[in-house]
Each structure stands twice: as C-alpha cells, then as structure tokens.
N, C-alpha and C. Protein backbone atom coordinates (compact mmCIF):
# COMPACT_ATOMS: atom_id res chain seq x y z
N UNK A 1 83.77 5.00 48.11
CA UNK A 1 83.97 6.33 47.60
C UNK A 1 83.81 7.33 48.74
N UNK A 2 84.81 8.13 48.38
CA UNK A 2 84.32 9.38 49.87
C UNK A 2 83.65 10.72 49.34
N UNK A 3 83.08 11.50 50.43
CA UNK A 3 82.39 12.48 49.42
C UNK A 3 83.49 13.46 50.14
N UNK A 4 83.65 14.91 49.33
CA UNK A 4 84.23 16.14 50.42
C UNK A 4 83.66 16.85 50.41
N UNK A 5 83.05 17.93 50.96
CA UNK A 5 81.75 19.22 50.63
C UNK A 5 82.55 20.11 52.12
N UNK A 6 83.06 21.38 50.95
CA UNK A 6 83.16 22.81 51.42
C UNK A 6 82.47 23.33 51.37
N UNK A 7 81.84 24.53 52.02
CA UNK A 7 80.72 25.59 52.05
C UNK A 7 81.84 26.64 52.67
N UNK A 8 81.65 28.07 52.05
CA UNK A 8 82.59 28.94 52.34
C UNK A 8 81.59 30.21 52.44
N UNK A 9 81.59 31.34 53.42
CA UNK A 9 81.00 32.27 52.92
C UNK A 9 82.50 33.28 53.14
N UNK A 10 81.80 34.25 52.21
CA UNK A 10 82.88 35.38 51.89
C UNK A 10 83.16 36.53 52.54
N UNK A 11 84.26 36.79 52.81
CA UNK A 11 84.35 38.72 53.40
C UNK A 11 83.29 39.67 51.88
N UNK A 12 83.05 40.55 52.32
CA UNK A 12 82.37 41.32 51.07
C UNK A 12 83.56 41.99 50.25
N UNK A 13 84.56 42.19 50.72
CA UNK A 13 85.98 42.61 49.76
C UNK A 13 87.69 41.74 50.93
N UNK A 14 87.83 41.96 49.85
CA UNK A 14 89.31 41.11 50.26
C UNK A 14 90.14 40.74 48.96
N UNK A 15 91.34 40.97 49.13
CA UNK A 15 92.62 40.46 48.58
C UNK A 15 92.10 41.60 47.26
N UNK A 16 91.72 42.47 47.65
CA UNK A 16 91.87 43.93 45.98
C UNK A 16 90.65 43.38 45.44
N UNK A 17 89.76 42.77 45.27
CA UNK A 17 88.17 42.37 44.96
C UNK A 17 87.49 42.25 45.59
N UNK A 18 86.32 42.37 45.14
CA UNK A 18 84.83 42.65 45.90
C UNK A 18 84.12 41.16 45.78
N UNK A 19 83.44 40.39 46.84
CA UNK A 19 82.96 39.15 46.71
C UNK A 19 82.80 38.50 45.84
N UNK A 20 82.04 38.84 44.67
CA UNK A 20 80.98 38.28 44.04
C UNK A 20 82.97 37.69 42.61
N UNK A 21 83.81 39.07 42.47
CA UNK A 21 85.05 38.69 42.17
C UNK A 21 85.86 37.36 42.57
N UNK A 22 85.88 37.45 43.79
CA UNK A 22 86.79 36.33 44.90
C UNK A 22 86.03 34.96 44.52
N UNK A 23 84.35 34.67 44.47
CA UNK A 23 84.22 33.91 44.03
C UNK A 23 84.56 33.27 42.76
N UNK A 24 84.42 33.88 41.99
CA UNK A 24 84.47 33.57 40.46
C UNK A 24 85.95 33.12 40.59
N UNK A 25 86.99 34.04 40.97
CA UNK A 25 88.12 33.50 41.15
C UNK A 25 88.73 32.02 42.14
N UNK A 26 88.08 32.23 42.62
CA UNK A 26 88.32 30.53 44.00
C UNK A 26 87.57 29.62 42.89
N UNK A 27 86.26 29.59 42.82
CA UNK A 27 85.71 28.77 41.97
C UNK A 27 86.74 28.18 40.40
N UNK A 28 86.92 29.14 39.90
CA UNK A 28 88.07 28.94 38.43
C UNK A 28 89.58 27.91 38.95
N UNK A 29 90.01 28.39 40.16
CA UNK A 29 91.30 27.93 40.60
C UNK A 29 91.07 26.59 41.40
N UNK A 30 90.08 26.32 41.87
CA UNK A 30 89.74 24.86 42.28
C UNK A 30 89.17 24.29 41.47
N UNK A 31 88.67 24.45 40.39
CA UNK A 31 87.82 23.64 38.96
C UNK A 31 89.00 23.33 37.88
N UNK A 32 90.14 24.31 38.30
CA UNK A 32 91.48 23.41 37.42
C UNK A 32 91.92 22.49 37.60
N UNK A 33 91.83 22.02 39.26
CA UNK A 33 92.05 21.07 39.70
C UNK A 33 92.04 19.58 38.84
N UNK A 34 90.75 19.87 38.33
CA UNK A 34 90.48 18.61 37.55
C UNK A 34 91.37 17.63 36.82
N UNK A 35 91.61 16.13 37.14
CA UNK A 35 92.24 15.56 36.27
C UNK A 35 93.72 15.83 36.89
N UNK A 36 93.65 16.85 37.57
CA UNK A 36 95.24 16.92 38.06
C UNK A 36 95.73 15.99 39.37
N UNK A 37 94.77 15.31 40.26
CA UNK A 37 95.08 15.09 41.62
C UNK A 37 94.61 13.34 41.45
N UNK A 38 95.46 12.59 41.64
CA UNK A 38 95.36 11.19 41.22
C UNK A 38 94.51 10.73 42.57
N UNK A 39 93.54 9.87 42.25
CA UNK A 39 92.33 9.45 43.14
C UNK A 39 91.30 10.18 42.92
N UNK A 40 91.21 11.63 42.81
CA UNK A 40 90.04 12.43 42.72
C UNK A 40 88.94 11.71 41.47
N UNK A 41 88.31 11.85 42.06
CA UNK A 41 87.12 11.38 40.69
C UNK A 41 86.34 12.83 40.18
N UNK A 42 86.01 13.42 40.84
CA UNK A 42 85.42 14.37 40.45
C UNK A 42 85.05 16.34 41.28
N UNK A 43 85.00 17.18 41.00
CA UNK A 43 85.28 18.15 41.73
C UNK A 43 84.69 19.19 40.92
N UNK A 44 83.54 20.02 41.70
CA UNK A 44 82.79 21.13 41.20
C UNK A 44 82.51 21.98 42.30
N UNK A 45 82.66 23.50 41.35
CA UNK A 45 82.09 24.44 42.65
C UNK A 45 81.19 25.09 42.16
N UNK A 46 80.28 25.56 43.15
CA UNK A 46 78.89 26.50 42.83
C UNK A 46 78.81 27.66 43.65
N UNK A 47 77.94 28.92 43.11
CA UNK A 47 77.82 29.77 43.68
C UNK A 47 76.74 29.69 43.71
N UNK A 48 75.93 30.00 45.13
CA UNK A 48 74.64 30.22 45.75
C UNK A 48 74.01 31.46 45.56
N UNK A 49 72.95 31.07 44.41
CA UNK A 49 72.04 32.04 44.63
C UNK A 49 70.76 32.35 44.91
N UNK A 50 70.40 32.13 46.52
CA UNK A 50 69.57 31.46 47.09
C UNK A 50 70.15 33.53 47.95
N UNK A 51 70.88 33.35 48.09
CA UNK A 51 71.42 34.81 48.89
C UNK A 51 70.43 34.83 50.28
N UNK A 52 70.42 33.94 50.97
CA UNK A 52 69.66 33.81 52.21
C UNK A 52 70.76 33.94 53.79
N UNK A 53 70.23 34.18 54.83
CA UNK A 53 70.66 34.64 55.86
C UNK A 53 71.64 32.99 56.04
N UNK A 54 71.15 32.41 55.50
CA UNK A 54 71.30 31.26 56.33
C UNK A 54 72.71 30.47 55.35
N UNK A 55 72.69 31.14 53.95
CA UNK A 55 73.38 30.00 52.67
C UNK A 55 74.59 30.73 52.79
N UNK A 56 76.09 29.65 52.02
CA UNK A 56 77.13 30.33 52.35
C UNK A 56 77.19 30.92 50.64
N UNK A 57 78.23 31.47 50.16
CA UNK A 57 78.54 31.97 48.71
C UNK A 57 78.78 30.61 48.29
N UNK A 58 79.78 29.77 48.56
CA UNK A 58 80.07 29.12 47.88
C UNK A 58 80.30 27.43 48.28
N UNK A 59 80.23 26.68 47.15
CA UNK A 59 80.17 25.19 47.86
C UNK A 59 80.60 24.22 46.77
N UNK A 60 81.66 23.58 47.46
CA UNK A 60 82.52 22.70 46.35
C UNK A 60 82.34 21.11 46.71
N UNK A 61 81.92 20.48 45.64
CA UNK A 61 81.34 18.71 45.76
C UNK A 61 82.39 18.49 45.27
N UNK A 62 83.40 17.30 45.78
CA UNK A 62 84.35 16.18 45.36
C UNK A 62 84.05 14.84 45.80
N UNK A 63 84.38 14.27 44.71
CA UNK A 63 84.63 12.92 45.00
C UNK A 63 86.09 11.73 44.84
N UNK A 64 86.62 11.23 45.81
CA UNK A 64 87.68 10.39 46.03
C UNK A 64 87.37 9.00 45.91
N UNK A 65 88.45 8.15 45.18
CA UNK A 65 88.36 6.82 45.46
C UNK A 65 88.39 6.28 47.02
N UNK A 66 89.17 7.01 47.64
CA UNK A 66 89.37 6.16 49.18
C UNK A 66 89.52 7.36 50.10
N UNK A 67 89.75 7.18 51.67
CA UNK A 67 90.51 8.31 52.39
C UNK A 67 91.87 8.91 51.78
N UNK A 68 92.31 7.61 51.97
CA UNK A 68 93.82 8.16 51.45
C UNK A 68 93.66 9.37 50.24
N UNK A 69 93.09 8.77 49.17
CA UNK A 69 92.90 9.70 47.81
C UNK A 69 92.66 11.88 48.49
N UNK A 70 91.64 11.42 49.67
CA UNK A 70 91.39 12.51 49.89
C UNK A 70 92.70 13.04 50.53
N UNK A 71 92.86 12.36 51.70
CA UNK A 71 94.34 13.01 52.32
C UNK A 71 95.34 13.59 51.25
N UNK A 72 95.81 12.55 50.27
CA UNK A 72 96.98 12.89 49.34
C UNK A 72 96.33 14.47 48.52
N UNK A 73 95.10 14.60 48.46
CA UNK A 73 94.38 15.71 47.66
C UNK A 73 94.76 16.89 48.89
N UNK A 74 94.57 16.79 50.04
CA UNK A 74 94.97 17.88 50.90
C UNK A 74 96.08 17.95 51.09
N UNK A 75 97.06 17.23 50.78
CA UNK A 75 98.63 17.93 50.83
C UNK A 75 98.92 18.24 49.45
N UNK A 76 98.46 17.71 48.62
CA UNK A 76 98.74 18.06 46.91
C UNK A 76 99.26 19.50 46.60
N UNK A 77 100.34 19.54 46.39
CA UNK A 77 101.05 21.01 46.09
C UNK A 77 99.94 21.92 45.22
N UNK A 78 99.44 21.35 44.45
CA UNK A 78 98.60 22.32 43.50
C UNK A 78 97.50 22.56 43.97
N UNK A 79 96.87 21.48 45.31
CA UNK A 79 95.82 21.85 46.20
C UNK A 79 96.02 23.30 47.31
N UNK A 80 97.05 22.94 47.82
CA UNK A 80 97.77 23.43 48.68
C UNK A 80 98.37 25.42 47.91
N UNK A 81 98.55 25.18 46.85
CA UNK A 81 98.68 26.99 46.31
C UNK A 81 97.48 27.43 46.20
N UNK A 82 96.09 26.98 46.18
CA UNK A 82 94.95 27.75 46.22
C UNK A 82 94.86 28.27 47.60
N UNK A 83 95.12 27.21 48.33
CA UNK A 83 94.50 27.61 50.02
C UNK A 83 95.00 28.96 50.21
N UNK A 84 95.89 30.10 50.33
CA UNK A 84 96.13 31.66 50.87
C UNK A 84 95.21 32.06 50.36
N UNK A 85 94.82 32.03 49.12
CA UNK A 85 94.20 32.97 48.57
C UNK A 85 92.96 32.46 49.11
N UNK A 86 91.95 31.08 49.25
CA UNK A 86 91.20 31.01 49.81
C UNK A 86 90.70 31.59 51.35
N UNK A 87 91.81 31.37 52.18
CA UNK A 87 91.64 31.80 53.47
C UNK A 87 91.77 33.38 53.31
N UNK A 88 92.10 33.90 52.50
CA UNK A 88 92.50 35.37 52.49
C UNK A 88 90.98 36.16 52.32
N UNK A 89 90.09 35.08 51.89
CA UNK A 89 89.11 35.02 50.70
C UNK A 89 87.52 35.31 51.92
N UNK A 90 87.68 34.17 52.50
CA UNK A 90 86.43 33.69 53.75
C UNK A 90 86.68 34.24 54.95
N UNK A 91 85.71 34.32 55.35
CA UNK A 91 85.39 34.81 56.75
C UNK A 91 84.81 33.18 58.08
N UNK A 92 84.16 32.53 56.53
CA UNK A 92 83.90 31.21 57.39
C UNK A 92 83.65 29.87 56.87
N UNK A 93 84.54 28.85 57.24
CA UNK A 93 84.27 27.52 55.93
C UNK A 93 83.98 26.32 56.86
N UNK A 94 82.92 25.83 56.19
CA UNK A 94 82.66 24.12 56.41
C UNK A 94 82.82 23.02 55.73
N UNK A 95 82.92 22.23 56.60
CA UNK A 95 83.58 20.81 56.12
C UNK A 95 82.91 20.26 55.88
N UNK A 96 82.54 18.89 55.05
CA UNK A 96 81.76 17.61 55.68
C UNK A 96 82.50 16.60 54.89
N UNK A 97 83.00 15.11 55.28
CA UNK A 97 83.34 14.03 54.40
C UNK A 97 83.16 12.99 54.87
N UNK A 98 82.60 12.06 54.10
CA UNK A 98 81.45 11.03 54.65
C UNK A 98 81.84 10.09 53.40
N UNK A 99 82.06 8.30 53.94
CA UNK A 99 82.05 7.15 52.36
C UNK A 99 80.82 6.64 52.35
N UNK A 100 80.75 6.70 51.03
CA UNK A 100 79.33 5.83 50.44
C UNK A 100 79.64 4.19 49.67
C-alpha cells in the first residue's frame, strides 16, 4: 500500500476568498474525489487547528493500492481540474509518499 500526504499552507486571500474560504473549498473538491479514481483506497483532508508558526492550513491523507495507482491518480483528469485552483490557492506545499 502507498501512503500520499500533502501539507499546504495558504496565501491569506486569493482567487476572490479569504483563507479560511479557499480551504473549505480545496478540502470539498478533493474529498469528491472519493470512489472516483480506481486504485485509490482512501482520501481525507483536514484543516489545522493547531494555528502554530510552524503547522501548514491544510493536510490531505491518501491511500493507493500500488505506485502505479498513485501515478494514474496524478494524471487523473478529475485530479488534475482541482490542481489551478489549488496552486492559485498556496503559497507552499509538501509532499511525502512512502509503501507500507
């Protein structure tokens, strides 16, 4: 199984909304995801409210059957129409993907 973990922090306004907006919205549009992307097993996002120097806004746990599953999830057309609005969204995002 592979894991994927985004961590995103936010501009404080962008794309005509104010942060705390942009989240709620990124969060809603990657949680549709669900059930839609063949291999994915599972996919959740959270908002941090820890509000520390150090934490980002936001952080999304997935899980894939294999690499591949993940790759095919990053070209996935319906993956792939969130990303503008995401990048439009952050100021700064991390990666991590690791199999268990």
């Amino acid at each position: 199984m592979i894991k994927h973990i985004v961590l995103w922090r936010l501009k404080e306004f962008a794309v005509g909304r104010d942060q705390a907006a942009n989240a709620a919205l990124i969060k809603e549009k990657l949680e549709q995801l669900n059930g839609r992307i063949p291999g994915m097993l599972r996919l959740e996002v959270g908002s941090d409210f820890s509000a520390s120097e150090e934490s980002s806004h936001l952080a999304l746990y997935s899980e894939f059957e294999t690499r591949a599953a993940l790759d095919a999830y990053l070209l996935h057309p319906e993956h792939k129409a969130v990303m503008p609005f995401i990048a439009e969204a952050r100021r700064e995002r991390r990666v991590a993907d690791y199999e268990v």
